[in-house]
N, C-alpha and C. Protein backbone atom coordinates (compact mmCIF):
# COMPACT_ATOMS: atom_id res chain seq x y z
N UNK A 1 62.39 93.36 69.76
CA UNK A 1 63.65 93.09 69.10
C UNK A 1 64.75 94.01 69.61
N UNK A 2 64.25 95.48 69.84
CA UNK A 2 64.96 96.22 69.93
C UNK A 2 66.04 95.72 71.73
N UNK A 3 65.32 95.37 72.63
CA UNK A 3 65.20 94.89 74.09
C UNK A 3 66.30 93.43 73.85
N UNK A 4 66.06 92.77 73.10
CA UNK A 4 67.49 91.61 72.86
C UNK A 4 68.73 92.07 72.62
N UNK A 5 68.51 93.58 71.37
CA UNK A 5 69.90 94.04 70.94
C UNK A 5 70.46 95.27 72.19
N UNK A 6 69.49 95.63 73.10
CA UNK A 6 70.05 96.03 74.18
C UNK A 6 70.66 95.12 75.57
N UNK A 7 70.33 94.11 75.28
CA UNK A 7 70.86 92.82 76.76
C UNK A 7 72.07 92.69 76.17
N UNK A 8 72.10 92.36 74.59
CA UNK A 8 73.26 91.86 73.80
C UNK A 8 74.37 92.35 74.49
N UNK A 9 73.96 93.87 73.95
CA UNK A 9 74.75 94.67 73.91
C UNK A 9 75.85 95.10 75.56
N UNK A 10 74.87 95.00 76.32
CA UNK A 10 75.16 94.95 77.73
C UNK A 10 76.02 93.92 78.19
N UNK A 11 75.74 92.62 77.55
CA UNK A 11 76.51 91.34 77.94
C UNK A 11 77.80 91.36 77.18
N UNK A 12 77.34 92.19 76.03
CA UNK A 12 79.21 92.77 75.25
C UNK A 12 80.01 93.37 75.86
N UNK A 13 79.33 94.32 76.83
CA UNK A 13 80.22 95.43 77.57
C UNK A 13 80.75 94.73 78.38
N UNK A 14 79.60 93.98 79.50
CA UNK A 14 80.59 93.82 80.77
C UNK A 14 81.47 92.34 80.55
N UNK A 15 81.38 91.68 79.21
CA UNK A 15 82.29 90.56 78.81
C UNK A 15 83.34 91.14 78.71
N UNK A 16 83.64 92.42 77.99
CA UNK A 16 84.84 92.78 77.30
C UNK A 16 85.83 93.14 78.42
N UNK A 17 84.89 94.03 79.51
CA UNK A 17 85.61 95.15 80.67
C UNK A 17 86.13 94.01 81.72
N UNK A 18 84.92 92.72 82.10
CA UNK A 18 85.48 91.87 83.12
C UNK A 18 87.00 91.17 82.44
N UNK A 19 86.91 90.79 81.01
CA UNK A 19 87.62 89.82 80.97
C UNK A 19 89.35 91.14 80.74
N UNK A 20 89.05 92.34 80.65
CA UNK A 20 89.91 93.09 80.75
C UNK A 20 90.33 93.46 82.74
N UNK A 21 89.33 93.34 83.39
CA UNK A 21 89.90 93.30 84.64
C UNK A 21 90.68 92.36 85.29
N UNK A 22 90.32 90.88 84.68
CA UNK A 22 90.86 89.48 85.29
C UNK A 22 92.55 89.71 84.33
N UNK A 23 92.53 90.09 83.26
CA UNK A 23 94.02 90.26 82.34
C UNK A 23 94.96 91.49 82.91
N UNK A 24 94.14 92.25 83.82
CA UNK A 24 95.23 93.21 84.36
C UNK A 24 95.81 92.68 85.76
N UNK A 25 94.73 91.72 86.28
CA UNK A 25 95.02 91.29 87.96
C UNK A 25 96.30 89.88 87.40
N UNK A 26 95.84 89.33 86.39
CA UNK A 26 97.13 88.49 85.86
C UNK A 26 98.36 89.23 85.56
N UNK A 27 98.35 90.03 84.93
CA UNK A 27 99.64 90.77 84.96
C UNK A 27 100.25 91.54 86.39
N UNK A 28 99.56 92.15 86.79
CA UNK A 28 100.42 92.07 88.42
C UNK A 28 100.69 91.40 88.73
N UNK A 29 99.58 90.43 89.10
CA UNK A 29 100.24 88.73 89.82
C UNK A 29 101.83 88.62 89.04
N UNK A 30 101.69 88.41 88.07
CA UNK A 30 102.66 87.86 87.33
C UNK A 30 103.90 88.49 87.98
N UNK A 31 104.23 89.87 87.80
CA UNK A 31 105.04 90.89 88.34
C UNK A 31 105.65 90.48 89.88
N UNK A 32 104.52 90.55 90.16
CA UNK A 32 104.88 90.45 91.89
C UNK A 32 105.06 89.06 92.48
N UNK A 33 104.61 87.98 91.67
CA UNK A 33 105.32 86.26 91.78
C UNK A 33 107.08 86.72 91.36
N UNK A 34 106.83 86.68 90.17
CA UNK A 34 108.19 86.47 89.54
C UNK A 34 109.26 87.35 90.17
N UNK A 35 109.11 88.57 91.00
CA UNK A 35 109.86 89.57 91.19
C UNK A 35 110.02 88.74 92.96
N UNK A 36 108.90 87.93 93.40
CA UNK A 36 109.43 87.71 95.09
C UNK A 36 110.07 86.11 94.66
N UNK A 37 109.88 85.40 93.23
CA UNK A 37 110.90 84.58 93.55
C UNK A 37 112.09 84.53 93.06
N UNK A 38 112.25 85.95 91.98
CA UNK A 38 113.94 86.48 91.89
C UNK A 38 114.77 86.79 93.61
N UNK A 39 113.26 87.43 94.07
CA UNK A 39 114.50 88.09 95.35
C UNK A 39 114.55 86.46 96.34
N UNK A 40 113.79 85.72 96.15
CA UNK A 40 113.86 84.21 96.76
C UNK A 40 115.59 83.97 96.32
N UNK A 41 116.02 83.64 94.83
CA UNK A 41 116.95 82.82 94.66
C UNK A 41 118.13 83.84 94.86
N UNK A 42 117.71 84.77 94.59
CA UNK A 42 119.14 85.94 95.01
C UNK A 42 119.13 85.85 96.18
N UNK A 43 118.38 85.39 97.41
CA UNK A 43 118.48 85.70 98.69
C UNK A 43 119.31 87.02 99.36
N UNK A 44 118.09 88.32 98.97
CA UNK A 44 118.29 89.31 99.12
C UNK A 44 117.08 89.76 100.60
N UNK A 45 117.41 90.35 101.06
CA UNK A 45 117.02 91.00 102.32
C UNK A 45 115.75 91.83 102.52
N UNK A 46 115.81 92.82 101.34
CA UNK A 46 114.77 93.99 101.25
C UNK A 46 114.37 93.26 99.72
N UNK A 47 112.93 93.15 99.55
CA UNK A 47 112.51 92.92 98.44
C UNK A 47 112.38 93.35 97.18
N UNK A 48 113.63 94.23 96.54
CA UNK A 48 113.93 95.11 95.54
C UNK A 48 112.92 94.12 94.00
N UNK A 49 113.01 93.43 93.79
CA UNK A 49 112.06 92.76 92.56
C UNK A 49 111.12 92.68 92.83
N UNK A 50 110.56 92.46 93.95
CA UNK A 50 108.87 91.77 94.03
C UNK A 50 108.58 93.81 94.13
N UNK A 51 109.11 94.67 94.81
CA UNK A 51 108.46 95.84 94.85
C UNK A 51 108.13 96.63 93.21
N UNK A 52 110.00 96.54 92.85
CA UNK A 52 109.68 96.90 90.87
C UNK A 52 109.00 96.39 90.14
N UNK A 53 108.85 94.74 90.03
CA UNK A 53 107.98 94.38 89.10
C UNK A 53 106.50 94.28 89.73
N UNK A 54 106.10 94.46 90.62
CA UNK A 54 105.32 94.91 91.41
C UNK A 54 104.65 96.11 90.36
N UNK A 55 105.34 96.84 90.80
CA UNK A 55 105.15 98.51 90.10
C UNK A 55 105.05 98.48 88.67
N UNK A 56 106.23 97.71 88.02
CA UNK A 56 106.07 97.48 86.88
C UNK A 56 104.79 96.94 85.92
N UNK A 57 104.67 95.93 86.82
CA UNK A 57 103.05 95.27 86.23
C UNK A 57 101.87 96.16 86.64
N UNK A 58 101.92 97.16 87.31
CA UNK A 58 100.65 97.88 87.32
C UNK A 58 100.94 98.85 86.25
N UNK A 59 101.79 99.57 86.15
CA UNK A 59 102.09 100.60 85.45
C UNK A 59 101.44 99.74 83.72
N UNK A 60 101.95 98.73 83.22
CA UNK A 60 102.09 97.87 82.22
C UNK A 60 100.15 97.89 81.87
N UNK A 61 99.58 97.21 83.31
CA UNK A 61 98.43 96.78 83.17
C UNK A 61 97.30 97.94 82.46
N UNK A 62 98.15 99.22 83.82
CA UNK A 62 97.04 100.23 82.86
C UNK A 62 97.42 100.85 81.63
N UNK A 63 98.55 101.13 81.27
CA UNK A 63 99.08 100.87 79.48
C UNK A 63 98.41 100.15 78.48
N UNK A 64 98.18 98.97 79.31
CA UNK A 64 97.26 97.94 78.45
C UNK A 64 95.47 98.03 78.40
N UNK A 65 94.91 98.13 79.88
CA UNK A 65 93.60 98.84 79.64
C UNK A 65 93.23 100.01 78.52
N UNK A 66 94.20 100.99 79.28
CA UNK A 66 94.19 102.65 77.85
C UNK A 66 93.70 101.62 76.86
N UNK A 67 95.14 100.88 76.21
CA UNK A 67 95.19 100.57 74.61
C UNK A 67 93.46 99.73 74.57
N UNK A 68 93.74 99.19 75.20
CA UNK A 68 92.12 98.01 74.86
C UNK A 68 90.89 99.21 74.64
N UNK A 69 90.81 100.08 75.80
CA UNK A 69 89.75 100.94 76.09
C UNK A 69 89.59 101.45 74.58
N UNK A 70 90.35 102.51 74.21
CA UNK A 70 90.77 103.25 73.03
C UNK A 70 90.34 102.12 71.67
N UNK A 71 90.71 100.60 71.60
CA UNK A 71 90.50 100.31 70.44
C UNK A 71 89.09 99.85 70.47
N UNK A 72 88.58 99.21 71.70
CA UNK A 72 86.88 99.51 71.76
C UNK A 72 85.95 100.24 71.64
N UNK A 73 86.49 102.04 71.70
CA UNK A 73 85.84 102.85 70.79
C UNK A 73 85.98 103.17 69.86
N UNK A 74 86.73 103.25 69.18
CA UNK A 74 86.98 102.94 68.05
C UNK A 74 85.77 102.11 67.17
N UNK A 75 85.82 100.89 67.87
CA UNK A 75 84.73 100.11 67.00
C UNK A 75 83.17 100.80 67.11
């Protein structure tokens, strides 16, 4: 019994952490789409949006891991 509540438990972890890795690679994406097709319609030269929100969405993503991490121990 004890051997089920340890697989469980295992398939809890790496559910929680993967589906927290695929939600941080979405938020960059997101950043770095939206920021190269601002500098698309501005038709700007040097890629000033796709680099900030670039930056922005990582900075954001791991803000958001911390918080997730932190409220999973918690539980």
């Amino acid at each position: 019994m004890k051997e089920k509540k340890d697989k469980q438990s295992q398939l809890k972890f790496y559910a929680i952490y993967s589906s927290l890795a695929i939600q941080m690679a979405v938020i960059v994406v997101a950043g770095a789409f939206g920021g190269r097709e601002l500098d698309k319609w501005l038709q700007w030269h040097f890629p000033v949006f796709t680099v900030v929100l670039t930056i922005l969405g990582i900075v954001l993503s791991i803000l958001y891991a911390i918080r997730e991490i932190f409220k999973h121990q918690k539980k």
